[in-house]
C-alpha atoms as a PDB file:
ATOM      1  CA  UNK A   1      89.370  88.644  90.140  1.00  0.00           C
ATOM      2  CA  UNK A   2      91.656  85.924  88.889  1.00  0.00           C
ATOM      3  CA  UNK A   3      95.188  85.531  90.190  1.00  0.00           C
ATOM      4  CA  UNK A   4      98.361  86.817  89.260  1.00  0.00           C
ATOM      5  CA  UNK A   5     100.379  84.359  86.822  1.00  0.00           C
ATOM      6  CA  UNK A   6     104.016  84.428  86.335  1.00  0.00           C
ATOM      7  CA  UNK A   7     105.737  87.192  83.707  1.00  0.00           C
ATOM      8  CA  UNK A   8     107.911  84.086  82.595  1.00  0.00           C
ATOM      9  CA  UNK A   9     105.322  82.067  81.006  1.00  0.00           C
ATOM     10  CA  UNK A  10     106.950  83.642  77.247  1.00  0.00           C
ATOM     11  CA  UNK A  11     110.127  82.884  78.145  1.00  0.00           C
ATOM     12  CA  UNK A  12     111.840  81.982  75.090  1.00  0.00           C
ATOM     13  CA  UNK A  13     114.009  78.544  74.996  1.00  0.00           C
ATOM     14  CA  UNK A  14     113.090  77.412  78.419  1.00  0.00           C
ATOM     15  CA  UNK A  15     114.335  74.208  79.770  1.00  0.00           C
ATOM     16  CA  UNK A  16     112.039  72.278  81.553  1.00  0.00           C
ATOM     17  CA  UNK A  17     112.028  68.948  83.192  1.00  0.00           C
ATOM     18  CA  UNK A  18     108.325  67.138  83.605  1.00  0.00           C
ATOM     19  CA  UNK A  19     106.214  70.279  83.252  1.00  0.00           C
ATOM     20  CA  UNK A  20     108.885  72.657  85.752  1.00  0.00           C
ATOM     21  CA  UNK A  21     110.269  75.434  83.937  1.00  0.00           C
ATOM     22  CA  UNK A  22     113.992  75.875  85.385  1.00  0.00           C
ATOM     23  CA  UNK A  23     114.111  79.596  84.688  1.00  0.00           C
ATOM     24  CA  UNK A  24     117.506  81.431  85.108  1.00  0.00           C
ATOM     25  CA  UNK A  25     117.938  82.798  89.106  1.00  0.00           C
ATOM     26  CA  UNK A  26     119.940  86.402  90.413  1.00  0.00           C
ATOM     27  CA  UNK A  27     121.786  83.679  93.287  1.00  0.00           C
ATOM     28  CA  UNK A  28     125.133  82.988  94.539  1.00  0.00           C
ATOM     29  CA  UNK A  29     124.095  79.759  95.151  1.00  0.00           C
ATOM     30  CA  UNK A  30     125.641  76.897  92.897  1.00  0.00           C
ATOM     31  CA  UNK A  31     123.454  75.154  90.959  1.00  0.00           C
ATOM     32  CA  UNK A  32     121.781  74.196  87.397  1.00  0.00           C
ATOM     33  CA  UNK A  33     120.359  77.150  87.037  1.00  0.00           C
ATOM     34  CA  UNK A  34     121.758  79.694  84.854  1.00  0.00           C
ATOM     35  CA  UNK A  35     123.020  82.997  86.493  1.00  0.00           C
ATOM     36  CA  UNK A  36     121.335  86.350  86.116  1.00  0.00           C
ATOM     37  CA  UNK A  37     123.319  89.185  86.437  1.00  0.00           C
ATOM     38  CA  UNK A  38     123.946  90.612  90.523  1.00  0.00           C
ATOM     39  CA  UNK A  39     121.918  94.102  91.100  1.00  0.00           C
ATOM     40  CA  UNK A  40     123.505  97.164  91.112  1.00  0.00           C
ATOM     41  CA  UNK A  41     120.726  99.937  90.378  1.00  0.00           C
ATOM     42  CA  UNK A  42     117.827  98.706  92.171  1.00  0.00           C
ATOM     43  CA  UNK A  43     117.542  96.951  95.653  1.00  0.00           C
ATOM     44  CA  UNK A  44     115.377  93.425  95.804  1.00  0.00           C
ATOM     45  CA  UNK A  45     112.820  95.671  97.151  1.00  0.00           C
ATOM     46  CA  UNK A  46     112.466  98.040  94.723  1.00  0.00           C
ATOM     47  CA  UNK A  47     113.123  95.600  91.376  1.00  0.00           C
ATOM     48  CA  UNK A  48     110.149  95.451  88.840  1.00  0.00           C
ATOM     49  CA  UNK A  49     109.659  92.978  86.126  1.00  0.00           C
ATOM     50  CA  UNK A  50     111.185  95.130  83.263  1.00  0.00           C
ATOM     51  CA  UNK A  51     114.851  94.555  84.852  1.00  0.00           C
ATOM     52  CA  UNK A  52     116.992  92.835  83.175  1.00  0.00           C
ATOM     53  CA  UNK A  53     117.884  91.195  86.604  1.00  0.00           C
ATOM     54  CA  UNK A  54     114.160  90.371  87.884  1.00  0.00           C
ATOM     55  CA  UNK A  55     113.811  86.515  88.422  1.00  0.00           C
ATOM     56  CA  UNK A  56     111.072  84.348  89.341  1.00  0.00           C
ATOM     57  CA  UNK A  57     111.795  84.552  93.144  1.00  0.00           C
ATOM     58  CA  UNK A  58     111.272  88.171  93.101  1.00  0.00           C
ATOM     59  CA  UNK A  59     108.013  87.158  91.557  1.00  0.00           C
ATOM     60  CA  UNK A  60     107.367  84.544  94.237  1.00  0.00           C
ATOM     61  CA  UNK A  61     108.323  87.063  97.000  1.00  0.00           C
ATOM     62  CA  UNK A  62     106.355  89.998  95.227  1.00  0.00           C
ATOM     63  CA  UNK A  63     102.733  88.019  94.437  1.00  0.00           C
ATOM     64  CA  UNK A  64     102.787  85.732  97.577  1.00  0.00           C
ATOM     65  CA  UNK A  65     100.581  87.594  99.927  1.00  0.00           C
ATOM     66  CA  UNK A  66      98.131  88.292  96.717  1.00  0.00           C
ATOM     67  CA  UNK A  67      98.100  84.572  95.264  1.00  0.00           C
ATOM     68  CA  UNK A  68      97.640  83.144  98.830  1.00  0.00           C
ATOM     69  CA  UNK A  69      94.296  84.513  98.910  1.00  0.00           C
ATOM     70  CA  UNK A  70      93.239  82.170  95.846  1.00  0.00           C
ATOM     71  CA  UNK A  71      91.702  78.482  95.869  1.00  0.00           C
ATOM     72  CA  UNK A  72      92.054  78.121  92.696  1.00  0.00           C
ATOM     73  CA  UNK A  73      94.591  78.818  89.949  1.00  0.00           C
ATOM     74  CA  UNK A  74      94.818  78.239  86.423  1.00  0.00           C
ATOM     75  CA  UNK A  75      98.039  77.344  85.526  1.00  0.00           C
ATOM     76  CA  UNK A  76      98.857  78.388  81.819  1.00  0.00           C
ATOM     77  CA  UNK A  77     102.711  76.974  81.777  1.00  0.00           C
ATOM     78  CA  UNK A  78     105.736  75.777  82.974  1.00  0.00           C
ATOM     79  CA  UNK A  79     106.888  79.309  85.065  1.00  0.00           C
ATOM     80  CA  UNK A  80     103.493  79.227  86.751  1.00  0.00           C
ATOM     81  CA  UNK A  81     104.561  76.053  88.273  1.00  0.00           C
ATOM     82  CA  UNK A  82     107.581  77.499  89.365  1.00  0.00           C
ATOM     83  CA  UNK A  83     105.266  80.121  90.989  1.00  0.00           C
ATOM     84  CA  UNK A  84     103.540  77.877  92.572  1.00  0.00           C
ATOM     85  CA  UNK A  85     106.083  76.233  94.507  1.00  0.00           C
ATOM     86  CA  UNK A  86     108.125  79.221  95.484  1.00  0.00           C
ATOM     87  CA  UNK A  87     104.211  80.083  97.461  1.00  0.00           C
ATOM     88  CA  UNK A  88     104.110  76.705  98.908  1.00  0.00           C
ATOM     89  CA  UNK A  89     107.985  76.912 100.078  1.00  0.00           C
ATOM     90  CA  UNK A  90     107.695  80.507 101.205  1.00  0.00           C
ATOM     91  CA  UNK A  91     104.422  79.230 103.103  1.00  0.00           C
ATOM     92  CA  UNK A  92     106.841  76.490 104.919  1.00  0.00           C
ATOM     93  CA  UNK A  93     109.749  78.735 105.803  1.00  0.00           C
ATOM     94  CA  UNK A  94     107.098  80.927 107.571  1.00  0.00           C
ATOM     95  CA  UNK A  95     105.523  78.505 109.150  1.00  0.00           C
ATOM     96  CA  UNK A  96     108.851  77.907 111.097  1.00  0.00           C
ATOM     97  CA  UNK A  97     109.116  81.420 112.261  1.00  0.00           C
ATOM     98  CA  UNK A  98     107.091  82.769 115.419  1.00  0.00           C
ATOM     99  CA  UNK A  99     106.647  85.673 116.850  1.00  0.00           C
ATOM    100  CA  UNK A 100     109.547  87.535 119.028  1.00  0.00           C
ATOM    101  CA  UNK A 101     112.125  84.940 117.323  1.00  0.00           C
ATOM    102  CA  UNK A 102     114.826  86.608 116.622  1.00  0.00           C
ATOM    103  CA  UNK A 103     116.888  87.178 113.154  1.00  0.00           C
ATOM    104  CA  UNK A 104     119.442  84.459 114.312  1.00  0.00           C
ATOM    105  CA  UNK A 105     117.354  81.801 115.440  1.00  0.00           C
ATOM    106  CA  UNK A 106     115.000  81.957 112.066  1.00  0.00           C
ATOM    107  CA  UNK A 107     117.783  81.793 109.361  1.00  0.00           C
ATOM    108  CA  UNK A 108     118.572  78.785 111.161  1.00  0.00           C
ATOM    109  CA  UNK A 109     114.636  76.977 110.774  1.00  0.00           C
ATOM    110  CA  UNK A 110     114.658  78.199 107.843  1.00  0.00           C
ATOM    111  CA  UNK A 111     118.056  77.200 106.245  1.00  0.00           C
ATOM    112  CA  UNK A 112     117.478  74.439 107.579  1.00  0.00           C
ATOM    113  CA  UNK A 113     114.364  73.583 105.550  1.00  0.00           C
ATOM    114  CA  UNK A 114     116.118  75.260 102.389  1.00  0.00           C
ATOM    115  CA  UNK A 115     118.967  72.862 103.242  1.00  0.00           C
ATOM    116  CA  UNK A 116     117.207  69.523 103.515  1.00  0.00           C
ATOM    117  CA  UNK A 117     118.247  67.781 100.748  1.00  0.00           C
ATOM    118  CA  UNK A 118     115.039  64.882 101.492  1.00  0.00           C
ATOM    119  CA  UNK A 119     112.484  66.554 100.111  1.00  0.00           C
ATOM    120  CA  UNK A 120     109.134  65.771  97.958  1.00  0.00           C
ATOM    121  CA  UNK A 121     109.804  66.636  94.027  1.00  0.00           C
ATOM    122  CA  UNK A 122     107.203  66.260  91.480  1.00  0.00           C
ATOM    123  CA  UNK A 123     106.445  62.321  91.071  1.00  0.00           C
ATOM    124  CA  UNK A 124     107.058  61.449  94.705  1.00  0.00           C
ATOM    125  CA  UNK A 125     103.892  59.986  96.504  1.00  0.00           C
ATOM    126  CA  UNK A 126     104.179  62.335  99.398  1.00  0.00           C
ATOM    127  CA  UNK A 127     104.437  65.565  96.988  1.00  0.00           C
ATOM    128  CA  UNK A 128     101.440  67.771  97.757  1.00  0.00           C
ATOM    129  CA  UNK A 129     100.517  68.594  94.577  1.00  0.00           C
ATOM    130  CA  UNK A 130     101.179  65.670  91.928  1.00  0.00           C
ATOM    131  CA  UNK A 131      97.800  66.496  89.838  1.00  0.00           C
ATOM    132  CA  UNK A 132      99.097  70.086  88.649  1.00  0.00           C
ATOM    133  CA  UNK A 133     103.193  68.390  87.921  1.00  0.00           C
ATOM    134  CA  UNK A 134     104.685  66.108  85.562  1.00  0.00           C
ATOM    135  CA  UNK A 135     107.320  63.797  87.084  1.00  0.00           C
ATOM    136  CA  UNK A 136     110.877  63.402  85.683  1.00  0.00           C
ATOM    137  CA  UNK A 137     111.663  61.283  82.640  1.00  0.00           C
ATOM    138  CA  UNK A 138     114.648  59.710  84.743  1.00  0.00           C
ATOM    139  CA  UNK A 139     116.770  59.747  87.354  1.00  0.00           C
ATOM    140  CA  UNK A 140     119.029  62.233  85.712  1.00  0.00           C
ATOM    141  CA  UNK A 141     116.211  64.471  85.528  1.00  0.00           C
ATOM    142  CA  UNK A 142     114.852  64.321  88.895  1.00  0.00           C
ATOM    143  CA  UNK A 143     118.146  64.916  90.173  1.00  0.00           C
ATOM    144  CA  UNK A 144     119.005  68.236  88.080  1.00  0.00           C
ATOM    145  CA  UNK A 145     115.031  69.206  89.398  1.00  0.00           C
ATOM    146  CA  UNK A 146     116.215  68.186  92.551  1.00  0.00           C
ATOM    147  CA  UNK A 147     119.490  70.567  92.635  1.00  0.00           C
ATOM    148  CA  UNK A 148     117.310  73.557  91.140  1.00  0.00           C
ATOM    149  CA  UNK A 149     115.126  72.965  93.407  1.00  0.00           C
ATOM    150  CA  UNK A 150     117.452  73.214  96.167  1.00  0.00           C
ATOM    151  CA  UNK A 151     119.049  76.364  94.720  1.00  0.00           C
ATOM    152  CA  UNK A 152     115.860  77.989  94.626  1.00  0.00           C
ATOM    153  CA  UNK A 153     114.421  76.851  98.160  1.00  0.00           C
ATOM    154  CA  UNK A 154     118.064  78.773  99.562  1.00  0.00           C
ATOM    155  CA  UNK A 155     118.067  81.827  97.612  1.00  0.00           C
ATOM    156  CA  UNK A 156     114.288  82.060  98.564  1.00  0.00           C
ATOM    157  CA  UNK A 157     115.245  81.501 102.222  1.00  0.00           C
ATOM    158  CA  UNK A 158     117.758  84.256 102.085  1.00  0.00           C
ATOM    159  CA  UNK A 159     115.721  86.545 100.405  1.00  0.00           C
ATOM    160  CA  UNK A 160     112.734  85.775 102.556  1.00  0.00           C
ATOM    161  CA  UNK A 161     114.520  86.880 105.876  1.00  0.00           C
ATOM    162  CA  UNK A 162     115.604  89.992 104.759  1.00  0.00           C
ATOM    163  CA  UNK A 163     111.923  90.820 104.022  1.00  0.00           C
ATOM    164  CA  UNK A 164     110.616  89.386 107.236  1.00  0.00           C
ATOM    165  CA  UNK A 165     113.670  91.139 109.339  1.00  0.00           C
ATOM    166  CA  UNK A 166     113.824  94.467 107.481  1.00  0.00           C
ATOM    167  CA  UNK A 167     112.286  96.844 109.736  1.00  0.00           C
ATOM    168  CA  UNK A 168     115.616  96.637 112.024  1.00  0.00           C
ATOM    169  CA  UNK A 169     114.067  95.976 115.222  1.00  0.00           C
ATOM    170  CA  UNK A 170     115.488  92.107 115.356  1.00  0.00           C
ATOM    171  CA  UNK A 171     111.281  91.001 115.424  1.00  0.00           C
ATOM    172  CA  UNK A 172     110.133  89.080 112.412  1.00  0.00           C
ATOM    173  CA  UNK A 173     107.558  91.504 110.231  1.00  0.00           C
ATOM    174  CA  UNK A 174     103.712  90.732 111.692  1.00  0.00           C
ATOM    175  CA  UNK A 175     102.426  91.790 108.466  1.00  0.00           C
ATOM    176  CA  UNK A 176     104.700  88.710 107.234  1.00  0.00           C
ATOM    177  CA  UNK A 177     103.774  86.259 109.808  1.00  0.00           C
ATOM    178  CA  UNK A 178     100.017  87.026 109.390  1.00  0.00           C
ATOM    179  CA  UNK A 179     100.323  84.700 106.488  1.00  0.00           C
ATOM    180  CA  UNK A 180     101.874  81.612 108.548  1.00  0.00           C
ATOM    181  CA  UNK A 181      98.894  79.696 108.104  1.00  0.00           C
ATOM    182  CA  UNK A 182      97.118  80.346 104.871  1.00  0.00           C
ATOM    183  CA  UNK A 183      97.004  78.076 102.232  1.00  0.00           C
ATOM    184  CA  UNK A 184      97.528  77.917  98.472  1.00  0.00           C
ATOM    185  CA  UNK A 185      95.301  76.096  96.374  1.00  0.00           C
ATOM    186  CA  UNK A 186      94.367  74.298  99.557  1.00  0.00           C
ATOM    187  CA  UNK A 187      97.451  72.652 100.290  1.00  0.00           C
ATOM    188  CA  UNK A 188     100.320  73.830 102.687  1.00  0.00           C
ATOM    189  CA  UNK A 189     103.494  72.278 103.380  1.00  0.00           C
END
């Protein structure tokens, strides 16, 4: 069974930087990226691919626990990359949650980690996976990948929590945390 690769890969007129597709994000975060409209028929839960509001973090959020099971994955364009490292980030963020933490105490690990501005991008030595990304032309371009990237690691984040924390008992989701330690394409954060 191969994996599941990202409904964006058609996107018309996508901008990309290197080979990293900077797809339009549903955030209130500022940013490059360009704004998708807020939902108002359909929770984050419940969104499928079809809406007109359905980004690639819903994506991330919705195939992580399936495309962590892979090795391998082809990547066939620009929003698979994106894929990608939405799975590696969302791997980090849960790595920094454990068990009986509550709500408070993870959005602050894991803002934190969404926050840090000093980061690996594609290019950089320590970046875990330089063979699958194309590095910036310039330093114009790394730092607009840079800022997207940063806008997507906190909307992630946000998004994240309320799907670890949304069984209302103030105890992060086990079925969530199960997947602390798996890796993608061998590699975790």
């Amino acid at each position: 069974m191969p994996a599941y690769h990202s409904v964006f890969l058609d996107e018309p007129n996508q901008q990309v930087i290197g080979n990293f597709a900077l797809l339009p994000l549903r955030t209130r975060t500022r940013g490059p990226a360009q704004q998708l409209p807020p939902l108002s028929d359909v929770s984050d839960l419940d969104i499928e691919p079809s809406h007109t509001s359905y980004d690639p973090l819903d994506e991330v959020l919705s195939l992580f626990r399936a495309n962590t099971f892979f090795r391998n994955f082809e990547i066939k364009g620009p929003a698979d990359r994106v894929l990608i490292y939405g799975i590696l980030f969302v791997s980090e963020a849960l790595s920094k949650i454990r068990a009986g933490m509550g709500r408070r105490d993870a959005e602050k690990a894991i803002m934190n980690v969404a926050l840090d501005t000093n980061f690996a991008i594609p290019g950089d030595a320590s970046f875990p996976l330089n063979q699958a990304f194309e590095p910036p032309k310039d330093r114009n371009e790394a730092e607009v990948l840079r800022q997207y990237l940063v806008q997507m690691r906190q909307e992630l984040a946000q998004r994240l929590l309320s799907r670890v924390y949304m069984d209302g008992t103030g105890q992060p989701s086990k079925w969530w945390l199960s997947f602390q330690k798996r890796k993608f394409m061998g590699k975790q954060l």
